[in-house]
N, C-alpha and C. Protein backbone atom coordinates (compact mmCIF):
# COMPACT_ATOMS: atom_id res chain seq x y z
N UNK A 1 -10.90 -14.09 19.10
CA UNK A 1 -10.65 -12.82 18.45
C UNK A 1 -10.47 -11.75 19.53
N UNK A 2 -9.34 -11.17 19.53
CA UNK A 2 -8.92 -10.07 20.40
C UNK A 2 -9.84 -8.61 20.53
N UNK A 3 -10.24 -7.81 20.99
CA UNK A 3 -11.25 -7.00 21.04
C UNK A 3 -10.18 -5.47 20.77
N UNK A 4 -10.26 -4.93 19.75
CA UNK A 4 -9.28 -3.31 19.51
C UNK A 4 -10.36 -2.24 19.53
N UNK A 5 -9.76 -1.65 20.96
CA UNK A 5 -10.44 -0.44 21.35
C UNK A 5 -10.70 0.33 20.33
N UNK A 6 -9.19 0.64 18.84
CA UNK A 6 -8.91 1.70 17.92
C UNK A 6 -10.39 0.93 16.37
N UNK A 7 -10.65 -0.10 16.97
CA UNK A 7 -11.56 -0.52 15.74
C UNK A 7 -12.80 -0.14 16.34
N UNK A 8 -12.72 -0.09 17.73
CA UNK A 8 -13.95 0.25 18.21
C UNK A 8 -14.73 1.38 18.44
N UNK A 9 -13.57 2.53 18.19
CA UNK A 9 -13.63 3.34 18.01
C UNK A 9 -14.04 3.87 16.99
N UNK A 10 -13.63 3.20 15.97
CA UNK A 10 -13.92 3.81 14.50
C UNK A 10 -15.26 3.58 14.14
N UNK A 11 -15.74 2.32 14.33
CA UNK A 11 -16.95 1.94 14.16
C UNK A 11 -18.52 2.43 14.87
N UNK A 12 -18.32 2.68 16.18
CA UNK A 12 -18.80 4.24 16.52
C UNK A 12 -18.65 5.40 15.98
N UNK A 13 -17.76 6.11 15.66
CA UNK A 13 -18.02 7.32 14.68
C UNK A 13 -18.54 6.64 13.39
N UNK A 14 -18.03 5.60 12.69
CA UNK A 14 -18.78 5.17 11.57
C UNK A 14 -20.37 5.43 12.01
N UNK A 15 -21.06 4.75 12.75
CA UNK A 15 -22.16 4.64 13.31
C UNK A 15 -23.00 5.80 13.59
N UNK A 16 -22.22 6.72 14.08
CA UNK A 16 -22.80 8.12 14.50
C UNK A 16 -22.97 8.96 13.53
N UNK A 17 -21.71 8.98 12.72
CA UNK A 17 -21.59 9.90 11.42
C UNK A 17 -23.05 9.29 10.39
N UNK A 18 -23.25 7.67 10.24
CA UNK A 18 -24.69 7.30 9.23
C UNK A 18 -25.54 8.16 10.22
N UNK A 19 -26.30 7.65 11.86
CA UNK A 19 -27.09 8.23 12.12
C UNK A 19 -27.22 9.63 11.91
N UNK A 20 -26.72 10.85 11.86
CA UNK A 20 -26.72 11.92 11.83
C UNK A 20 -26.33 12.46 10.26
N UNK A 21 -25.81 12.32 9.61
CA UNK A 21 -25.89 12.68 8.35
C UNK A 21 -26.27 12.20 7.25
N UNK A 22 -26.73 10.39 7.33
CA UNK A 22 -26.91 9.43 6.39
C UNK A 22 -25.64 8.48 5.69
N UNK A 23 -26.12 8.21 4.46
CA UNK A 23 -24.93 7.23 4.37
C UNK A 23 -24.09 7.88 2.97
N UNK A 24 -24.56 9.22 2.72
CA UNK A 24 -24.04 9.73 1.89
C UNK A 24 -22.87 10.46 1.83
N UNK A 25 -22.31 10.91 3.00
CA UNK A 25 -21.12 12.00 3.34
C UNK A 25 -19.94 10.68 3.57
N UNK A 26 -20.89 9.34 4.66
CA UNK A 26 -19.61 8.70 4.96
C UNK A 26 -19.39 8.01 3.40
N UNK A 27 -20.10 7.75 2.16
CA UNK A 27 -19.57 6.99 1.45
C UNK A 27 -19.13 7.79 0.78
N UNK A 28 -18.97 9.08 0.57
CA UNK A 28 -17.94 10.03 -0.36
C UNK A 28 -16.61 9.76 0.46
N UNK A 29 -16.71 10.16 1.94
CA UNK A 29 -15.26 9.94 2.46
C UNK A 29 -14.65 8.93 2.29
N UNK A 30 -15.08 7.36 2.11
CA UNK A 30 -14.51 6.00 2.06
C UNK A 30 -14.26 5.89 0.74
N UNK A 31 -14.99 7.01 -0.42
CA UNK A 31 -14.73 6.58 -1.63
C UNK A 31 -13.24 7.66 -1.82
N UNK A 32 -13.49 8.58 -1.75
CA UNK A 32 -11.99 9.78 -1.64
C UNK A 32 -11.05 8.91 -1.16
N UNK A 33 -10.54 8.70 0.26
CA UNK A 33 -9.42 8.00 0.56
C UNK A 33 -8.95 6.88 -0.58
N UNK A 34 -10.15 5.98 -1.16
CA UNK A 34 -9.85 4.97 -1.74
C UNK A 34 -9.39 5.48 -2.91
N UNK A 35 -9.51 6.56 -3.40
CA UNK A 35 -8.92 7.14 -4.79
C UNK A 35 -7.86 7.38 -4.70
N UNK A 36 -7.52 8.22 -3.27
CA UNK A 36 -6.07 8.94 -3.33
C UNK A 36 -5.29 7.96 -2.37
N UNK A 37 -5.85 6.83 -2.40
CA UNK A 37 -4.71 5.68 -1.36
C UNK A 37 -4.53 4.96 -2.60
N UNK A 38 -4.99 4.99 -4.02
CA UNK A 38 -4.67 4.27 -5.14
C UNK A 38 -4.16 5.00 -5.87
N UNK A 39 -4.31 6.42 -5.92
CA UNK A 39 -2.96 6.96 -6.76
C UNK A 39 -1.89 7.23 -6.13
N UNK A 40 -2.06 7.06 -4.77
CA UNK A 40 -0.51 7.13 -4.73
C UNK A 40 -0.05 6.04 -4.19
N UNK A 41 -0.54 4.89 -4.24
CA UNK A 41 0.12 3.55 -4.43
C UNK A 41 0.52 3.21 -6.06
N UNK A 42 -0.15 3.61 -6.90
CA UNK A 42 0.33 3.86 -8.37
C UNK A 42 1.68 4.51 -8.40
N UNK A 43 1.45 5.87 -8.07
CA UNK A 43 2.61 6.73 -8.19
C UNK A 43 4.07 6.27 -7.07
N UNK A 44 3.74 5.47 -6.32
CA UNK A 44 4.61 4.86 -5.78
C UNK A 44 4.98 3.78 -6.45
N UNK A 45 4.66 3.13 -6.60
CA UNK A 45 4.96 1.55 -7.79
C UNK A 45 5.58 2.55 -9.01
N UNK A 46 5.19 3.55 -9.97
CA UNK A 46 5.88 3.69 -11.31
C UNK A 46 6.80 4.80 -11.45
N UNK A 47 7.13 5.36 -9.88
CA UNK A 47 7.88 5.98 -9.54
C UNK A 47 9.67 5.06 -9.97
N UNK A 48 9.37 4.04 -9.38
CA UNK A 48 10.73 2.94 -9.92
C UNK A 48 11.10 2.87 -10.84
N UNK A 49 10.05 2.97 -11.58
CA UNK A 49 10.97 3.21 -12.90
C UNK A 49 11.33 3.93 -13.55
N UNK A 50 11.40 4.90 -13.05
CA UNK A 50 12.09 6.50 -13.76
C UNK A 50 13.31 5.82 -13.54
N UNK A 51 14.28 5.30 -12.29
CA UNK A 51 15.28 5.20 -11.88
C UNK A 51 16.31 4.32 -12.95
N UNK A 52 17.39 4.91 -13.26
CA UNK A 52 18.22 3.80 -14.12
C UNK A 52 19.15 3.45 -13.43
N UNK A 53 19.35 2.19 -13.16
CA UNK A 53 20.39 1.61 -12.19
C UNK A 53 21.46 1.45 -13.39
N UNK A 54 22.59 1.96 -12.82
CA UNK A 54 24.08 1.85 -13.82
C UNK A 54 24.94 0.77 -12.69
């Protein structure tokens, strides 16, 4: 398994952000993205079909 600096990164601020604020701020932020990365993967998918191909 290859070692990614950019995962390693994240997982330190993951890490820092629990120690210092708990696990409550980072699980609002992981839950937000996951809302608005699903509506607008929705609104991308039923966007197609407005379109009428002639």
């Amino acid at each position: 398994m290859e070692h990614h600096p950019a995962a390693a990164w994240l997982t330190e601020a993951a890490t820092s952000a629990v120690q210092q604020h708990g696990s409550g701020d980072l699980l609002r932020i992981v839950l937000i993205v996951m809302i608005l990365g699903c509506a607008l993967t929705a609104w991308f998918l039923l966007s197609g079909y407005k379109r009428k191909d002639d």
